[in-house]
Protein backbone atom coordinates (compact mmCIF):
# COMPACT_ATOMS: atom_id res chain seq x y z
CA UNK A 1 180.56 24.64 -28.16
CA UNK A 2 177.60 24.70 -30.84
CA UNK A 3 180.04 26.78 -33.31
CA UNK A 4 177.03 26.55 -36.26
CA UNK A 5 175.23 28.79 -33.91
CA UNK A 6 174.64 31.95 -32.47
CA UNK A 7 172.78 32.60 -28.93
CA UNK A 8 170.22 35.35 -29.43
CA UNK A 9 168.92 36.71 -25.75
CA UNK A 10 165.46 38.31 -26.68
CA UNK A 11 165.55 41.28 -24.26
CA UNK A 12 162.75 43.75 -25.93
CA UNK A 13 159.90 43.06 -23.76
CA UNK A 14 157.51 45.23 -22.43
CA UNK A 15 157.71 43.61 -19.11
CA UNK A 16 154.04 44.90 -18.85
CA UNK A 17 153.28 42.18 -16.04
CA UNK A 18 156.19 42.47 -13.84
CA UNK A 19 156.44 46.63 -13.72
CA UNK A 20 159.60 47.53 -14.67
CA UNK A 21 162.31 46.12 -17.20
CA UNK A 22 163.41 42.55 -16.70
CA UNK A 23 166.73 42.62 -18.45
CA UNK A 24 167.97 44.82 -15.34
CA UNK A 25 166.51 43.03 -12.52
CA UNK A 26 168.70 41.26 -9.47
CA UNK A 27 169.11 37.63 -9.06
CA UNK A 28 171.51 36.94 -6.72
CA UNK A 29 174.81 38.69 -7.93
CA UNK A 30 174.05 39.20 -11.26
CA UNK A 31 170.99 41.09 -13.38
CA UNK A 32 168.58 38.13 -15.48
CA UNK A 33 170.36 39.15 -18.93
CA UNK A 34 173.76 38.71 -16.94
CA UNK A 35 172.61 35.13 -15.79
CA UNK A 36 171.33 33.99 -19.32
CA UNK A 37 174.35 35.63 -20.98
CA UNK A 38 176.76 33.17 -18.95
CA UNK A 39 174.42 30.16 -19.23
CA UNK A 40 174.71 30.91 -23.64
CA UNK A 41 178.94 31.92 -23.59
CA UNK A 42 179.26 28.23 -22.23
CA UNK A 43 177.50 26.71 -25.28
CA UNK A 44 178.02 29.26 -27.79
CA UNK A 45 181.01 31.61 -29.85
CA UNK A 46 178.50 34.67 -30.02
CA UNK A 47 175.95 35.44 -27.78
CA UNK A 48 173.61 38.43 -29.21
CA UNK A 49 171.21 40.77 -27.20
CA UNK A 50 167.71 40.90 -29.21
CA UNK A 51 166.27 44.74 -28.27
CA UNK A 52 163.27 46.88 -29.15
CA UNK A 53 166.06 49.82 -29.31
CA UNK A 54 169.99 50.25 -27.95
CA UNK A 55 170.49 49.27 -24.60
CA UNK A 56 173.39 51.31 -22.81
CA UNK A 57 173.64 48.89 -19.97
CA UNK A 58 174.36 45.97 -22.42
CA UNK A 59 178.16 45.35 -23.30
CA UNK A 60 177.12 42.71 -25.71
CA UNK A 61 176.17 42.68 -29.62
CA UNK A 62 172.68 44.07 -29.98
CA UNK A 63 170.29 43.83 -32.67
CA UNK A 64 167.36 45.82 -32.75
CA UNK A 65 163.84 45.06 -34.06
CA UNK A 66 162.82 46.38 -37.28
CA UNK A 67 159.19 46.52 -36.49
CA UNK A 68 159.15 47.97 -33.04
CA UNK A 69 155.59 46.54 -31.92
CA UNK A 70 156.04 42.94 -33.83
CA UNK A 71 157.18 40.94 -30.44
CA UNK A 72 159.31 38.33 -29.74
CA UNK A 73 159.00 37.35 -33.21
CA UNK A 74 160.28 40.57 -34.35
CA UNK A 75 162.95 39.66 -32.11
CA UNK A 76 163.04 36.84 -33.98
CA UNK A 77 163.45 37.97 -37.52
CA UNK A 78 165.88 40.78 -36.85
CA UNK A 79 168.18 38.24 -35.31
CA UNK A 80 168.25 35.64 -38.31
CA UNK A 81 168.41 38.36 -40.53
CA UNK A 82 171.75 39.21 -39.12
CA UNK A 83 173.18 36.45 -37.39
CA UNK A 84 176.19 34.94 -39.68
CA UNK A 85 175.55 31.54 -38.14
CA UNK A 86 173.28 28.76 -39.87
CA UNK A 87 171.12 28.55 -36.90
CA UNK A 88 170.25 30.98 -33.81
CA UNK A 89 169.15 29.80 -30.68
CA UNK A 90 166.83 32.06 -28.97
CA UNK A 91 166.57 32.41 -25.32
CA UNK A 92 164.06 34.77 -23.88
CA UNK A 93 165.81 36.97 -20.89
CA UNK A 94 163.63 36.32 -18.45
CA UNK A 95 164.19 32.33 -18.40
CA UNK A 96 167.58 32.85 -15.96
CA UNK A 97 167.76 28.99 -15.14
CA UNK A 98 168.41 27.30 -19.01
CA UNK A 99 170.71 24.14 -18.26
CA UNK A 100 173.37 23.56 -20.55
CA UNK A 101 172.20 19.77 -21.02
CA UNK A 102 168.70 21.14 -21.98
CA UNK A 103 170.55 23.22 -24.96
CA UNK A 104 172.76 20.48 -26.24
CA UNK A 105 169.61 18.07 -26.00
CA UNK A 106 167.64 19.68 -28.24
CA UNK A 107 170.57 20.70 -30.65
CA UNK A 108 170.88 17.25 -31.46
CA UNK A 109 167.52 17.30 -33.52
CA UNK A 110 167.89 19.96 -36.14
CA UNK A 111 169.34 18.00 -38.84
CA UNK A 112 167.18 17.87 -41.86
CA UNK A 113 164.19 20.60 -39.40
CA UNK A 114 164.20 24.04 -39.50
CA UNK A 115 163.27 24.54 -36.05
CA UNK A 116 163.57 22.51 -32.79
CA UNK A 117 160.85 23.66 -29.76
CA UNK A 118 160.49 21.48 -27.06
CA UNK A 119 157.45 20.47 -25.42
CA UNK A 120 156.69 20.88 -21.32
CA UNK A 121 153.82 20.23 -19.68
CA UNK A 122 151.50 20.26 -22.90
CA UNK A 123 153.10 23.66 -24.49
CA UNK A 124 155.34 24.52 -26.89
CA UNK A 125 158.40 26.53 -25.72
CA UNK A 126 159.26 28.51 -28.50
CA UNK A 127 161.87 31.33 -26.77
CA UNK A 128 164.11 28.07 -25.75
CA UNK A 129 164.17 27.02 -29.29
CA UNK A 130 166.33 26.19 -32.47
CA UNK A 131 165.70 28.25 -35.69
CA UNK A 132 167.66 27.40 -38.64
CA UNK A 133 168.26 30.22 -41.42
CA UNK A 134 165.99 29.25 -43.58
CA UNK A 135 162.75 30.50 -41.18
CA UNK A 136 163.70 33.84 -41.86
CA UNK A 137 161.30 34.15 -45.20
CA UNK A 138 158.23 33.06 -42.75
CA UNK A 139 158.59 34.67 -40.48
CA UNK A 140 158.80 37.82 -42.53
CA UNK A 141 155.82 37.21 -44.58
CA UNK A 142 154.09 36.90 -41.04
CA UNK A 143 155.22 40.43 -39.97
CA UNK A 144 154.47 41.97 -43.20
CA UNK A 145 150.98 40.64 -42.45
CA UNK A 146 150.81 41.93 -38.69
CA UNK A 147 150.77 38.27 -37.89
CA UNK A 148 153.25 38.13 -34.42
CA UNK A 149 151.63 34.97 -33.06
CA UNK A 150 154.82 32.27 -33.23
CA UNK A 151 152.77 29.18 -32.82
CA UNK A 152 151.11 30.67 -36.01
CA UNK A 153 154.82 30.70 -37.45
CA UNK A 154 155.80 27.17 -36.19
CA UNK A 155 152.63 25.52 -37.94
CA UNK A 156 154.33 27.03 -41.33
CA UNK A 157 157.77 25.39 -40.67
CA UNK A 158 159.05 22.17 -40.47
CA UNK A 159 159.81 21.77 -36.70
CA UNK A 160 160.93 18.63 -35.06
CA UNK A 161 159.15 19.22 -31.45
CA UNK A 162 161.00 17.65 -28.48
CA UNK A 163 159.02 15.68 -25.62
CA UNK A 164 158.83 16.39 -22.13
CA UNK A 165 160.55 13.14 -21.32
CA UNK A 166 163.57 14.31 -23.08
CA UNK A 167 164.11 17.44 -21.48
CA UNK A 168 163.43 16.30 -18.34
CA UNK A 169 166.71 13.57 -18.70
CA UNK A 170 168.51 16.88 -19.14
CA UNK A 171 166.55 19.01 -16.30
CA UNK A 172 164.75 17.01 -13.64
CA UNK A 173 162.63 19.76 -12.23
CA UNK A 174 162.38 21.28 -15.71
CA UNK A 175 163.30 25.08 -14.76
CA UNK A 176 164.91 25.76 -17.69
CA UNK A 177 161.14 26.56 -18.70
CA UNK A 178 160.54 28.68 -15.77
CA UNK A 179 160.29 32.15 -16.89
CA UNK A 180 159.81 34.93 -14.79
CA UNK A 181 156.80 37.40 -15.99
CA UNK A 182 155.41 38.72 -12.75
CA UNK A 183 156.99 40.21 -9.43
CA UNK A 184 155.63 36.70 -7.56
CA UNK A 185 158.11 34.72 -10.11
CA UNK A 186 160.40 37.00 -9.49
CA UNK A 187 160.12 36.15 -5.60
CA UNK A 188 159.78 32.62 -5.93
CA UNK A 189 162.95 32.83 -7.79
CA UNK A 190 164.96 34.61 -5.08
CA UNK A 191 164.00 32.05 -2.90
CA UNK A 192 165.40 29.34 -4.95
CA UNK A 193 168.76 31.16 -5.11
CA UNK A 194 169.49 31.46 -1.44
């Protein structure tokens, strides 16, 4: 257990490219945010549901966002604002596959950061990420400029990015980072379960 940290499953999505809400949808015998929600009760004591607004299907903690159209890093901001943990990891719900290994990998970089992203295949993954308590002020001051872009946010903070290499020790076929936007993810992800 990471007990210095609390799991935050961003869940307030549009789901613009996929049709219809992705919290809800069917992989094998459970829904995404069912899948993600086991992966995070292995690793952590509280596991938190980030939402644009209450979710009646959720039997976990929610938080909602106080700026309804700010994104994921609304999400975000909400979640350190009330998380009693130092640190919050946040896992989007739509990423159904997050390896335990990855998790504890990259948890073993925060000392003396204030965010841990890791790297694959060029990009930053910043909803599989570390964020320490102390982002919360940035992150603000970006909302209360209508700034939602996170990369934006990470080039203000002092983040300790984690290589390809690393995570791929943890994951060899690296689908921790496979998230699933459209329906043809979604389908290519059903095959991989049966």
């Amino acid at each position: 257990m990471i007990e210095d940290c609390t799991a935050i499953i961003l869940a307030g999505g549009n789901s613009q490219r996929m049709g219809r809400d992705k919290a809800d949808l069917p992989l094998g015998e459970k829904t995404l945010l069912q899948t993600v929600t086991a992966t995070m009760q292995q690793l952590f004591p509280q596991v938190i549901v980030s939402v644009r607004q209450p979710r009646a299907t959720v039997d976990l903690p929610q938080i909602c966002d106080e700026q309804p159209d700010g994104g994921p890093l609304a999400g975000l901001a909400a979640s350190l604002g009330q998380a009693t943990t130092p640190w919050i990891f946040a896992v989007a719900c739509d990423m159904p596959f997050v390896v335990p290994g990855v998790v504890e990998q990259l948890a073993k970089h925060r000392a003396q950061h204030q965010a841990v992203v890791p790297i694959v295949q060029g990009h930053p993954q910043p909803l599989a990420a570390f964020y320490a308590a102390s982002c919360l002020a940035v992150m603000q001051a970006n909302l209360a400029l209508q700034q939602k872009s996170l990369k934006n946010v990470l080039r203000q903070l002092d983040v300790c990015y984690v290589g390809e290499a690393e995570m791929l020790e943890a994951d060899p076929q690296l689908r921790s980072f496979f998230d699933l936007d459209t329906p043809q993810d979604m389908a290519a992800a059903l095959n991989g379960v049966k």
